[in-house]
PDB file of N, CA and C in Angstrom:
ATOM      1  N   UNK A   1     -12.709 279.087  17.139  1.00  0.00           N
ATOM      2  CA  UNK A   1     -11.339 278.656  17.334  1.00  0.00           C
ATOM      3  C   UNK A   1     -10.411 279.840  17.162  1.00  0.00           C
ATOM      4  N   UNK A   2      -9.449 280.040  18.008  1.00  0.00           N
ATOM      5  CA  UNK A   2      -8.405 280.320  17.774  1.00  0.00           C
ATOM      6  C   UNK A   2      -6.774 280.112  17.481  1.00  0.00           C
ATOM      7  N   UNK A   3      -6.168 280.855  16.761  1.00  0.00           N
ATOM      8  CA  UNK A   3      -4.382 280.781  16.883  1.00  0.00           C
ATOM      9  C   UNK A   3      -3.420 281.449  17.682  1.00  0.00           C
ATOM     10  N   UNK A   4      -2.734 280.809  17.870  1.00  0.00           N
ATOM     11  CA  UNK A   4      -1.996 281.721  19.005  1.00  0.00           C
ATOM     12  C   UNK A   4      -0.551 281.691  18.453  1.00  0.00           C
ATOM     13  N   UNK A   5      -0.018 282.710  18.249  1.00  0.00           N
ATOM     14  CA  UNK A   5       1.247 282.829  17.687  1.00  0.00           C
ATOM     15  C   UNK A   5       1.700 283.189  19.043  1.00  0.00           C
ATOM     16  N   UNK A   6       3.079 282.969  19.337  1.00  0.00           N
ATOM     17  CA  UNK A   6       4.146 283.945  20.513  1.00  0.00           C
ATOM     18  C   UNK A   6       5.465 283.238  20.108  1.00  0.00           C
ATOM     19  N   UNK A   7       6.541 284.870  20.363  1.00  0.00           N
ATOM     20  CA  UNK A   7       7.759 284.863  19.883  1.00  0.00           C
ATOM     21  C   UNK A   7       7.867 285.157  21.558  1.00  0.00           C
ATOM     22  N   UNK A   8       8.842 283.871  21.530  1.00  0.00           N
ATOM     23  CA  UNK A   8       9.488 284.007  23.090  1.00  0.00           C
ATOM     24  C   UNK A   8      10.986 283.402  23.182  1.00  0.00           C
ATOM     25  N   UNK A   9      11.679 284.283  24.518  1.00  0.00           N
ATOM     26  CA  UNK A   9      13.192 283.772  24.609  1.00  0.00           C
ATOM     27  C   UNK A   9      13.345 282.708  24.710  1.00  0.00           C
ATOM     28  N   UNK A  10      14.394 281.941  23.646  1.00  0.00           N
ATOM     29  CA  UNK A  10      14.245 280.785  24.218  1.00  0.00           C
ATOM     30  C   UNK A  10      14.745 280.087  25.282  1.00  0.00           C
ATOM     31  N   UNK A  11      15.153 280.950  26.419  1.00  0.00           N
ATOM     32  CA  UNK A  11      15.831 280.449  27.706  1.00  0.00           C
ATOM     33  C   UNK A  11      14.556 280.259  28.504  1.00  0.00           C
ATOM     34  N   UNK A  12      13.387 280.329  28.322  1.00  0.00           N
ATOM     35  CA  UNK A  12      12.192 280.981  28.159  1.00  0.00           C
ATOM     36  C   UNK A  12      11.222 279.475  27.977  1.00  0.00           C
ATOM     37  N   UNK A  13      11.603 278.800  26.692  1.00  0.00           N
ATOM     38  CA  UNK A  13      10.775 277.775  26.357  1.00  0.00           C
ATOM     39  C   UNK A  13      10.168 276.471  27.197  1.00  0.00           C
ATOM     40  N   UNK A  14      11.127 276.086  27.480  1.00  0.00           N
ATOM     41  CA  UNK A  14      11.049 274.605  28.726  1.00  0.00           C
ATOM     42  C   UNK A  14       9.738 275.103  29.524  1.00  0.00           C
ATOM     43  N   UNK A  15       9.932 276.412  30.364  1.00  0.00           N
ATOM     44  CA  UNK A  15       8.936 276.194  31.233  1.00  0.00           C
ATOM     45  C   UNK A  15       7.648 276.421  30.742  1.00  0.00           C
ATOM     46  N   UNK A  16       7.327 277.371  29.115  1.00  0.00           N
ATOM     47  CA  UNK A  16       6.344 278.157  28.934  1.00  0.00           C
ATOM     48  C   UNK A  16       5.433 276.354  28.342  1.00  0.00           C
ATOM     49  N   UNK A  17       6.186 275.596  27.838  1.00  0.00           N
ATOM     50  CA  UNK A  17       5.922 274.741  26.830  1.00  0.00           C
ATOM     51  C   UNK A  17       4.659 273.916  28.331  1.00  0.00           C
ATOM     52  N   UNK A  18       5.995 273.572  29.006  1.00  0.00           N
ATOM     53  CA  UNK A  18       5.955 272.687  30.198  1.00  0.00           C
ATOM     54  C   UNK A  18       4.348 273.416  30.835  1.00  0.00           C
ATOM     55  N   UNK A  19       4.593 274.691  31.021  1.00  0.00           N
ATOM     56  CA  UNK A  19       2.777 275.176  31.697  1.00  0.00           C
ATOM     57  C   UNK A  19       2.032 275.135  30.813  1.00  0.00           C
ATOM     58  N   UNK A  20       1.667 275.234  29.472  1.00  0.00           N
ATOM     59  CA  UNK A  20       0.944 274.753  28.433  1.00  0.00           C
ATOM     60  C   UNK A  20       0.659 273.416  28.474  1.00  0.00           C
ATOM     61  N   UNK A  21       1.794 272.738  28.249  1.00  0.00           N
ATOM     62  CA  UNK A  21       0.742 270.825  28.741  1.00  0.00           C
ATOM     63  C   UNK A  21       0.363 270.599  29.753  1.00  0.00           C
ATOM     64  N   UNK A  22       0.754 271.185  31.226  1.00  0.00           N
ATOM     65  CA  UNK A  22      -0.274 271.442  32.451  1.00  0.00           C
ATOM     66  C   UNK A  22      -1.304 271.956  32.210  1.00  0.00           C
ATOM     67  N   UNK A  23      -1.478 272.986  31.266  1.00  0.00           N
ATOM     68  CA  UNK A  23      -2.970 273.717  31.302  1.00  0.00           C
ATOM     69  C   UNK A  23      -3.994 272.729  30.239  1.00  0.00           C
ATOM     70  N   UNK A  24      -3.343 271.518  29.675  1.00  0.00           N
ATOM     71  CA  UNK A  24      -4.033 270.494  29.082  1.00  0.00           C
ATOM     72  C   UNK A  24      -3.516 270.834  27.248  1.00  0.00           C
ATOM     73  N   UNK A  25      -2.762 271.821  26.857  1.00  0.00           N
ATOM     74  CA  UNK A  25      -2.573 271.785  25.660  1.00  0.00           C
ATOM     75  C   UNK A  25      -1.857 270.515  24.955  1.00  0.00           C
ATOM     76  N   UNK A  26      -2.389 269.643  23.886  1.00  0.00           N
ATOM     77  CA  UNK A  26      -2.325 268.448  23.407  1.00  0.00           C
ATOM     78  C   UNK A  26      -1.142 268.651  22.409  1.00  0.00           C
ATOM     79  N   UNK A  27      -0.800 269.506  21.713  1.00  0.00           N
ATOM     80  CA  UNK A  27       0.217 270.067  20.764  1.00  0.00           C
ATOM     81  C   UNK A  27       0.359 271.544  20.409  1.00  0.00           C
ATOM     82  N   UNK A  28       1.457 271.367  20.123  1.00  0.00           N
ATOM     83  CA  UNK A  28       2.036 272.904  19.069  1.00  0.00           C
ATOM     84  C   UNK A  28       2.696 272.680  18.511  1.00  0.00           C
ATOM     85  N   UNK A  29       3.121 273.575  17.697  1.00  0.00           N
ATOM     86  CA  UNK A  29       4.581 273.795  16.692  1.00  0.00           C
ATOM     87  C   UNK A  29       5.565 274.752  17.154  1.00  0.00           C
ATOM     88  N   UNK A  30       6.414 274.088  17.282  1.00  0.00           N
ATOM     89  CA  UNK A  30       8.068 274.988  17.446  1.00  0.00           C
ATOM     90  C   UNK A  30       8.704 275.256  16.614  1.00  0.00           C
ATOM     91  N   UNK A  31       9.277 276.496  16.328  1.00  0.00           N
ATOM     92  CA  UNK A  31      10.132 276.744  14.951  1.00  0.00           C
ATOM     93  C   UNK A  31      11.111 277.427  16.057  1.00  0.00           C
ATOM     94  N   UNK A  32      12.747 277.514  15.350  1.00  0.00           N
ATOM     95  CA  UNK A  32      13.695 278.283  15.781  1.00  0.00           C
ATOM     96  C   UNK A  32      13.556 279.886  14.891  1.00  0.00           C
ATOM     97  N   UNK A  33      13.623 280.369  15.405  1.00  0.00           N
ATOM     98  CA  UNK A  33      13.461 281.822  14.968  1.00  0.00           C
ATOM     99  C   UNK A  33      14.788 282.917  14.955  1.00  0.00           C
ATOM    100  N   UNK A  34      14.390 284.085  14.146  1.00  0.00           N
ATOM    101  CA  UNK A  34      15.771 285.127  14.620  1.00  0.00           C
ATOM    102  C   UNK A  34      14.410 286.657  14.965  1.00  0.00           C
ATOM    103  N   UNK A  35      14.529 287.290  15.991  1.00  0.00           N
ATOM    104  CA  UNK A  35      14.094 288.833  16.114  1.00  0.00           C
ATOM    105  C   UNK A  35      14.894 289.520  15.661  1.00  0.00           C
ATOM    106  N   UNK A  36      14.152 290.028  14.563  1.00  0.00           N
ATOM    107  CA  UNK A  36      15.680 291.483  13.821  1.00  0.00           C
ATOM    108  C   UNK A  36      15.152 292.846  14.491  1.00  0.00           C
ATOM    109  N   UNK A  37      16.174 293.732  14.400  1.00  0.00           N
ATOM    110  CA  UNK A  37      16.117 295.045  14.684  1.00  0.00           C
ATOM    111  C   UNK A  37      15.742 295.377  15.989  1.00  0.00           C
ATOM    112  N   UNK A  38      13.992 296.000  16.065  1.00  0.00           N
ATOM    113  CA  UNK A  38      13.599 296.499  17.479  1.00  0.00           C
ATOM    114  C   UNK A  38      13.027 295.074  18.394  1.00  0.00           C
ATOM    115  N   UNK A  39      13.127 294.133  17.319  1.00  0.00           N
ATOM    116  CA  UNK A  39      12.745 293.220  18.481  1.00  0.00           C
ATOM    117  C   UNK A  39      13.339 292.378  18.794  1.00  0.00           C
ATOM    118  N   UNK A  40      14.675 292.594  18.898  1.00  0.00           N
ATOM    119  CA  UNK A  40      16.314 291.911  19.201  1.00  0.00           C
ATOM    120  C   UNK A  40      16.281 292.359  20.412  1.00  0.00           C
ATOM    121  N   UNK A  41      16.703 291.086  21.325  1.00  0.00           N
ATOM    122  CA  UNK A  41      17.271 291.625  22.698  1.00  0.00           C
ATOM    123  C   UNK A  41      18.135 292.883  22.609  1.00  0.00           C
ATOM    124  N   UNK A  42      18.285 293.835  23.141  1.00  0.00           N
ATOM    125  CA  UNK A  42      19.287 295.274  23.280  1.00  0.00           C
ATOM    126  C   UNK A  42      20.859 294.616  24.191  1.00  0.00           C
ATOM    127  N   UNK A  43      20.193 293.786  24.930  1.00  0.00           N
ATOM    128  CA  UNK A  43      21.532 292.894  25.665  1.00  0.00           C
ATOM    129  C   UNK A  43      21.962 292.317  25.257  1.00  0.00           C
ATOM    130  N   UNK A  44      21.729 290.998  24.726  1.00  0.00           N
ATOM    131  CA  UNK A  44      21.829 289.981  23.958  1.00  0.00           C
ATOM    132  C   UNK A  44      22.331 289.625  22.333  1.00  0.00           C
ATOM    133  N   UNK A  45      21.967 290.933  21.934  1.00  0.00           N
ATOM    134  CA  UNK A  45      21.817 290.756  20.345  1.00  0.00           C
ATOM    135  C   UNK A  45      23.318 290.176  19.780  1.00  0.00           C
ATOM    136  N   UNK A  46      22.824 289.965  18.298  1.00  0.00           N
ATOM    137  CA  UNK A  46      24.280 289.445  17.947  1.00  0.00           C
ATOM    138  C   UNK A  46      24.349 290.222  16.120  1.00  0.00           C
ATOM    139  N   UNK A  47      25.199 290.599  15.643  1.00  0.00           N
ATOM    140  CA  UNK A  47      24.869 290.688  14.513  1.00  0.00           C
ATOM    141  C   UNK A  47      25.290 289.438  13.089  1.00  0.00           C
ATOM    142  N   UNK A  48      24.557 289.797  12.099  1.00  0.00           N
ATOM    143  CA  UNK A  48      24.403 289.247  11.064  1.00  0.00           C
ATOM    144  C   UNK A  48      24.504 289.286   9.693  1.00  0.00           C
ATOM    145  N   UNK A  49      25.551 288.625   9.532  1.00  0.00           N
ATOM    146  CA  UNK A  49      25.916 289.307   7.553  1.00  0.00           C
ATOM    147  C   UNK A  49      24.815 289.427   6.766  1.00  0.00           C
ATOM    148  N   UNK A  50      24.107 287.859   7.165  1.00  0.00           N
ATOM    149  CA  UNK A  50      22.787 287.343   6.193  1.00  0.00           C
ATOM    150  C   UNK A  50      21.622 288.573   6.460  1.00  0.00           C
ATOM    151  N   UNK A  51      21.078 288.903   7.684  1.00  0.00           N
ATOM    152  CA  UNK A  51      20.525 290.174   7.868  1.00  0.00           C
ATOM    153  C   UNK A  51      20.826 291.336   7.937  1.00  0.00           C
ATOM    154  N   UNK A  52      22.534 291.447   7.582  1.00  0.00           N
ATOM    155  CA  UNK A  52      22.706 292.921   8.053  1.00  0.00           C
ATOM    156  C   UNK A  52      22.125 294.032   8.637  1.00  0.00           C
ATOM    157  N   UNK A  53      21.760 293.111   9.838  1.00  0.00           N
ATOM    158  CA  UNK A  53      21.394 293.976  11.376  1.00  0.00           C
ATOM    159  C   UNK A  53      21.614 293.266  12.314  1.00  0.00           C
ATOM    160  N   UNK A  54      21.337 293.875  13.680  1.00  0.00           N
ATOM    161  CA  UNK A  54      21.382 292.793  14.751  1.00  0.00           C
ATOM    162  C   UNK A  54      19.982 291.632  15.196  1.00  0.00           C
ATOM    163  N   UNK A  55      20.277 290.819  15.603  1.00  0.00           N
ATOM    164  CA  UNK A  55      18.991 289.790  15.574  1.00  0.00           C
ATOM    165  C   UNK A  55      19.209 289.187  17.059  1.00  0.00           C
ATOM    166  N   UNK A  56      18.351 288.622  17.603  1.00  0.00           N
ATOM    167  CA  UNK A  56      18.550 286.895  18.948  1.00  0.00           C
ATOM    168  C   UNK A  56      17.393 286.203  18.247  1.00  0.00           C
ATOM    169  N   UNK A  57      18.072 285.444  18.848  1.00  0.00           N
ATOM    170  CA  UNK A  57      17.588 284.286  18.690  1.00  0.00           C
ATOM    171  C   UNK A  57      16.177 283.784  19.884  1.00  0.00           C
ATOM    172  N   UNK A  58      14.890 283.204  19.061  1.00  0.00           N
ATOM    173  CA  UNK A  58      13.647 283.151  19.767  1.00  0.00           C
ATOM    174  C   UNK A  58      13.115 281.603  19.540  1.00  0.00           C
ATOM    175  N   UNK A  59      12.281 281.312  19.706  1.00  0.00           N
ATOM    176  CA  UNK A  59      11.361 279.965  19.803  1.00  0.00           C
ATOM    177  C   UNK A  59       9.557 280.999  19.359  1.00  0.00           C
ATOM    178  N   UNK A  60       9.701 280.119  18.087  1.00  0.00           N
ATOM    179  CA  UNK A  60       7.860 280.636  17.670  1.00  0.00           C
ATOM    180  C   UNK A  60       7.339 279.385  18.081  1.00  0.00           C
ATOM    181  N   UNK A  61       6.088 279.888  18.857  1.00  0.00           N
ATOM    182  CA  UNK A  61       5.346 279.088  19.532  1.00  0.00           C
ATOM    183  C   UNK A  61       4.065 278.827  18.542  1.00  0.00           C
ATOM    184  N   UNK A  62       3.279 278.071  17.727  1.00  0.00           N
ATOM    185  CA  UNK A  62       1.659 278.101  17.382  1.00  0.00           C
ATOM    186  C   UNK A  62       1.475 276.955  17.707  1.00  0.00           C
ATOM    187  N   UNK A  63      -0.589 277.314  17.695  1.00  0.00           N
ATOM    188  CA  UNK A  63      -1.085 276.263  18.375  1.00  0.00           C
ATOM    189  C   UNK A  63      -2.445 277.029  18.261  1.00  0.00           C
ATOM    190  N   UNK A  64      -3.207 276.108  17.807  1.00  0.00           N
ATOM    191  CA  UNK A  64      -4.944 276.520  17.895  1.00  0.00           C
ATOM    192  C   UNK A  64      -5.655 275.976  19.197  1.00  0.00           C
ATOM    193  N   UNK A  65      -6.342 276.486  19.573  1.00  0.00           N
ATOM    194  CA  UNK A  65      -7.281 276.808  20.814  1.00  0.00           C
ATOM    195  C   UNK A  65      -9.045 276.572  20.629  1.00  0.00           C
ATOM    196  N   UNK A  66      -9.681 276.450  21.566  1.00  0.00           N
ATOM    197  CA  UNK A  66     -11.304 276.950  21.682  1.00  0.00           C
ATOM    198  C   UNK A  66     -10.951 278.436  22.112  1.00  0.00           C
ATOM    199  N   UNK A  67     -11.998 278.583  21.296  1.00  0.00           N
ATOM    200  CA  UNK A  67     -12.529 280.179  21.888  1.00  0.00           C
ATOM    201  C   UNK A  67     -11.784 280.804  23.741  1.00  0.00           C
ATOM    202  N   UNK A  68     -12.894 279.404  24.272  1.00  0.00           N
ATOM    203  CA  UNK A  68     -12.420 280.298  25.661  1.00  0.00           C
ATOM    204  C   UNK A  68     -11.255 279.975  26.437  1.00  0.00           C
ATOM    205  N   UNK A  69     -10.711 279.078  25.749  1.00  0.00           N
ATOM    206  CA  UNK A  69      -9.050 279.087  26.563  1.00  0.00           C
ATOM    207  C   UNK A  69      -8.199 279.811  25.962  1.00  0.00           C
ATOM    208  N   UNK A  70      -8.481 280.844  25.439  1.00  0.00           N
ATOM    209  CA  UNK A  70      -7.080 281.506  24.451  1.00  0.00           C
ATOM    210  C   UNK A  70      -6.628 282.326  25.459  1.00  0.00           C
ATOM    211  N   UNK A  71      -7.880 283.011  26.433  1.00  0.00           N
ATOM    212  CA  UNK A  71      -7.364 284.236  27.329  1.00  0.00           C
ATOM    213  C   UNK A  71      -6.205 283.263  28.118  1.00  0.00           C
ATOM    214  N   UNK A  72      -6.210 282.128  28.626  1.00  0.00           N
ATOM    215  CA  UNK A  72      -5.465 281.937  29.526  1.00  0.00           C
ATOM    216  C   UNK A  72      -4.233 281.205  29.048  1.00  0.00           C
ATOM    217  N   UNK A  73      -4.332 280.751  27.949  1.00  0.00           N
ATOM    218  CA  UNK A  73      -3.063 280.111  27.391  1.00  0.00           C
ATOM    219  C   UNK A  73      -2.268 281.667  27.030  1.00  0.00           C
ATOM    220  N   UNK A  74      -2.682 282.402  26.615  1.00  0.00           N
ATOM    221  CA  UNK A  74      -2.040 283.798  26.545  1.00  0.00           C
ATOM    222  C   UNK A  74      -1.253 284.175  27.873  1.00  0.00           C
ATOM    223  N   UNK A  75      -2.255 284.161  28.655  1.00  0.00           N
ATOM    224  CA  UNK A  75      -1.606 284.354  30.412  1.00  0.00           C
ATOM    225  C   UNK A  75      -0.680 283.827  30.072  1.00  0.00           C
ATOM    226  N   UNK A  76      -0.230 282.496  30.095  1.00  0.00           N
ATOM    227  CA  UNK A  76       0.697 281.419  30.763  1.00  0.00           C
ATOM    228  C   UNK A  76       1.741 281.437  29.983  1.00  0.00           C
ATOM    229  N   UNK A  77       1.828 282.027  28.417  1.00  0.00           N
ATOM    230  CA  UNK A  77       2.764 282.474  27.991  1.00  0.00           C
ATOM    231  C   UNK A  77       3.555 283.810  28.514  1.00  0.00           C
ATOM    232  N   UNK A  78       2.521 285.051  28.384  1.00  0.00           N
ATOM    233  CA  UNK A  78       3.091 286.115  28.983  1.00  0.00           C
ATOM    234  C   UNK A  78       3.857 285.762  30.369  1.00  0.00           C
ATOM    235  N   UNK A  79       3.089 285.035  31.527  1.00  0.00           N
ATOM    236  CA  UNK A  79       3.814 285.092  32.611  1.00  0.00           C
ATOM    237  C   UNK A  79       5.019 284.015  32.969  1.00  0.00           C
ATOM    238  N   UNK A  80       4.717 283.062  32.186  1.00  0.00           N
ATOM    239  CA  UNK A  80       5.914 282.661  32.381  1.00  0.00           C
ATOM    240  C   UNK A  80       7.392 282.613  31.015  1.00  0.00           C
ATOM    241  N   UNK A  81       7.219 283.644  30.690  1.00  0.00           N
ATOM    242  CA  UNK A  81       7.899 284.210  29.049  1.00  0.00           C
ATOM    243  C   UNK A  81       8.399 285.206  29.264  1.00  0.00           C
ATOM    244  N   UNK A  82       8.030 286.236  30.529  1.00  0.00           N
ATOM    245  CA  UNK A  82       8.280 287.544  30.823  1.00  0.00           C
ATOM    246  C   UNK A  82       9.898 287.506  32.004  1.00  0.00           C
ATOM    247  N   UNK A  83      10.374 288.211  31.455  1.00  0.00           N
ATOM    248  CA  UNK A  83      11.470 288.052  32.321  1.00  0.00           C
ATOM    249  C   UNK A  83      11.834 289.773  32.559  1.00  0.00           C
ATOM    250  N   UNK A  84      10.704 290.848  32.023  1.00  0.00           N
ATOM    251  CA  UNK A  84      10.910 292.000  32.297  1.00  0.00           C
ATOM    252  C   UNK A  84      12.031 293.025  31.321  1.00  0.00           C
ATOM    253  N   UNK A  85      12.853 291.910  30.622  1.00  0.00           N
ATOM    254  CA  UNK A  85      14.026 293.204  29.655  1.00  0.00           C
ATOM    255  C   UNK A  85      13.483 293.585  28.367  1.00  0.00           C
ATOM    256  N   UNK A  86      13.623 294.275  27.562  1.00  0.00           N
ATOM    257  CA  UNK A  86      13.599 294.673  26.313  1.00  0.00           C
ATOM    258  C   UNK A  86      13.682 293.137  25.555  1.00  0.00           C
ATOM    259  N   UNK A  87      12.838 293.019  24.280  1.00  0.00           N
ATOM    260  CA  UNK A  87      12.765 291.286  23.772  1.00  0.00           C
ATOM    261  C   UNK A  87      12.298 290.249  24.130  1.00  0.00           C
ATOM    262  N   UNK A  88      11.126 290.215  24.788  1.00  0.00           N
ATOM    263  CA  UNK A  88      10.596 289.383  26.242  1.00  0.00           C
ATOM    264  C   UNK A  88       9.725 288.706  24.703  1.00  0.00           C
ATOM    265  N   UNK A  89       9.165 289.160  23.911  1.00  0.00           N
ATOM    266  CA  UNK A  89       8.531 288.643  22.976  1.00  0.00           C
ATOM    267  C   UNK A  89       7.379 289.487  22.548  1.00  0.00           C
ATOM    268  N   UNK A  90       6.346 288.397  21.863  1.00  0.00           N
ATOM    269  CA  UNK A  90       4.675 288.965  21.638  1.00  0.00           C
ATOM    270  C   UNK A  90       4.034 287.596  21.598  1.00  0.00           C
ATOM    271  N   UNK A  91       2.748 287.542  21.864  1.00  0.00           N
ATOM    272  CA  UNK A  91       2.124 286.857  21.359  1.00  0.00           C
ATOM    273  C   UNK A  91       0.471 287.656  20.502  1.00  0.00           C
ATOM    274  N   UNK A  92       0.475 286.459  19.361  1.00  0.00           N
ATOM    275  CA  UNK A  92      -1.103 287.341  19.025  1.00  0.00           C
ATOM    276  C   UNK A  92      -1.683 286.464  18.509  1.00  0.00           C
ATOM    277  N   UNK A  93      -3.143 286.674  19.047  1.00  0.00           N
ATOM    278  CA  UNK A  93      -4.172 285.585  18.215  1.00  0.00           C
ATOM    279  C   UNK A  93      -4.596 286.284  17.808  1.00  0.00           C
ATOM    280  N   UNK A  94      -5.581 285.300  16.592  1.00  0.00           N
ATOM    281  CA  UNK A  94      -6.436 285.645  15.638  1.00  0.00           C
ATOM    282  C   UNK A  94      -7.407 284.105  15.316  1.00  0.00           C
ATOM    283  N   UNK A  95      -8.385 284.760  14.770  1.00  0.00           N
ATOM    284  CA  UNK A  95      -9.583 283.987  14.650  1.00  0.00           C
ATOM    285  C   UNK A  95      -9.160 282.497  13.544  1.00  0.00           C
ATOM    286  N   UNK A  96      -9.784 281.707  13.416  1.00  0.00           N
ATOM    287  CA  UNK A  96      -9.356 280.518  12.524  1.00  0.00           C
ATOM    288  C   UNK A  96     -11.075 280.235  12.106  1.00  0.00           C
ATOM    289  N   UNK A  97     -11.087 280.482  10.700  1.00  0.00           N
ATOM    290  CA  UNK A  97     -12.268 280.497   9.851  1.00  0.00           C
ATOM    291  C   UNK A  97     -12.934 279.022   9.520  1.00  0.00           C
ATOM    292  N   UNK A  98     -11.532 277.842   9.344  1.00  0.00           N
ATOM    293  CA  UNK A  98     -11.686 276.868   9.241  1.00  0.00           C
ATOM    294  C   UNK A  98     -10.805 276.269   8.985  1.00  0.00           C
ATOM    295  N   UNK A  99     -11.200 274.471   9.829  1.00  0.00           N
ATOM    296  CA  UNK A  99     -10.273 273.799   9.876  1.00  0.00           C
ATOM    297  C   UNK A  99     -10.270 272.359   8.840  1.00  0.00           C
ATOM    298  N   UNK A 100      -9.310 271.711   8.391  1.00  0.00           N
ATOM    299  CA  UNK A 100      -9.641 270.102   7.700  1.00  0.00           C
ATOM    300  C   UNK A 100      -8.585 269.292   8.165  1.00  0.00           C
ATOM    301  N   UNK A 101      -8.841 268.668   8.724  1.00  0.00           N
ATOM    302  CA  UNK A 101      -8.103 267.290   8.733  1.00  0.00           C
ATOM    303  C   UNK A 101      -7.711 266.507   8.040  1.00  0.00           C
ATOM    304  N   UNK A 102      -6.589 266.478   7.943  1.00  0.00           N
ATOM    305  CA  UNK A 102      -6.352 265.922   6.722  1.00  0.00           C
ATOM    306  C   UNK A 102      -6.479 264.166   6.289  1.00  0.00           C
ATOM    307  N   UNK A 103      -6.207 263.410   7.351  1.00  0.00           N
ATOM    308  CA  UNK A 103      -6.511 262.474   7.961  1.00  0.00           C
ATOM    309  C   UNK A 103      -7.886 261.696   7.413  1.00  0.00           C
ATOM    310  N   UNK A 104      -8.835 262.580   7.237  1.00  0.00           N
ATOM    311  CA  UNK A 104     -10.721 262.225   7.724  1.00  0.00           C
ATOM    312  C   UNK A 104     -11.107 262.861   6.729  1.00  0.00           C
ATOM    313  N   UNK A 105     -10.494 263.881   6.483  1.00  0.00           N
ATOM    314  CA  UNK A 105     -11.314 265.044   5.444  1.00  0.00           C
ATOM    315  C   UNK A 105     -12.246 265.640   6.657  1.00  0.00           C
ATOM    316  N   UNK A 106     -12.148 265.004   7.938  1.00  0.00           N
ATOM    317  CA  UNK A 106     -13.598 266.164   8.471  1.00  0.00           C
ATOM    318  C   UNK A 106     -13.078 267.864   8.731  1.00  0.00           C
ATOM    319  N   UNK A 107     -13.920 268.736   8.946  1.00  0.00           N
ATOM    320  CA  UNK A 107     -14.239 269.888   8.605  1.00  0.00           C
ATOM    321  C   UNK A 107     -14.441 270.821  10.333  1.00  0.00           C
ATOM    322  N   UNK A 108     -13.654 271.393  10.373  1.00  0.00           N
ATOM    323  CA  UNK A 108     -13.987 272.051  11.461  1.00  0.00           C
ATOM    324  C   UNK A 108     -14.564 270.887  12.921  1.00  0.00           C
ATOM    325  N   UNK A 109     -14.115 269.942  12.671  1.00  0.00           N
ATOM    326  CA  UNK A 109     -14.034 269.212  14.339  1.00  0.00           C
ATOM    327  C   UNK A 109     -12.903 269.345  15.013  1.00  0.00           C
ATOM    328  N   UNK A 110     -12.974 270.052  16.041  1.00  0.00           N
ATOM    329  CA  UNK A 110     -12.646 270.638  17.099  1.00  0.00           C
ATOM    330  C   UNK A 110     -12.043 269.878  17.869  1.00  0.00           C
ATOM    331  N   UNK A 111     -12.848 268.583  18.350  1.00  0.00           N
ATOM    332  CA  UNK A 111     -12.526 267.830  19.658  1.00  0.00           C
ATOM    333  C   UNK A 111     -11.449 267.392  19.566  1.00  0.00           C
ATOM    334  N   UNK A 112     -10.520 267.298  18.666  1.00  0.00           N
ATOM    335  CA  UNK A 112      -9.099 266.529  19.256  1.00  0.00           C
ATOM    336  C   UNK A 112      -8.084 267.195  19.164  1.00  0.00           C
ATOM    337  N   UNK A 113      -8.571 268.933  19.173  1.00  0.00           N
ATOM    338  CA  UNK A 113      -7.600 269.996  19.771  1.00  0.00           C
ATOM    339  C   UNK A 113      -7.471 269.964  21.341  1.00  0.00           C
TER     340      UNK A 113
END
């Protein structure tokens, strides 16, 4: 299993979300976010007392995966997330050691990701 983190614009979200439940993804989590410093839009940015720096505003995307759909849920973020300027985002996975349900107590079952 994998996680898939991505910090994306959120002018950005609707469609990235929208090709993710086409590609069959069942859920994620949305958080509102701020990018400080180098990973603040350069266009966009706004500044901030609370950070005293400049920040924009993003949409964090997570969501666990099988193994072999991570390459392409990655795609479908990058390409439809990319709009080409400075602040377009990141995404990064990483491995997931183990899972529990909290629900069942079961242990690393997979199937109703």
């Amino acid at each position: 299993m994998k996680k898939i983190i991505a910090y994306i614009r959120k002018e950005k979200a609707n469609v990235v979300i929208e090709k993710l439940e086409d590609a069959g993804v069942k859920g994620m989590t949305l958080l509102d976010a701020n990018a400080l410093a180098e990973w603040a839009d350069k266009d966009a940015f706004s500044f901030s007392i609370q950070y005293v720096q400049k920040y924009s505003s993003v949409v964090k995307i997570e969501m666990v995966c099988n193994d072999e759909n991570s390459d392409n849920l990655v795609n479908i973020i990058s390409e439809n997330g990319r709009t080409g300027h400075s602040g377009d985002g990141w995404v990064f996975v990483s491995p997931i050691d183990k899972a529990v349900r909290i629900k069942t107590g079961a242990v690393n079952d997979f199937d109703s990701l």
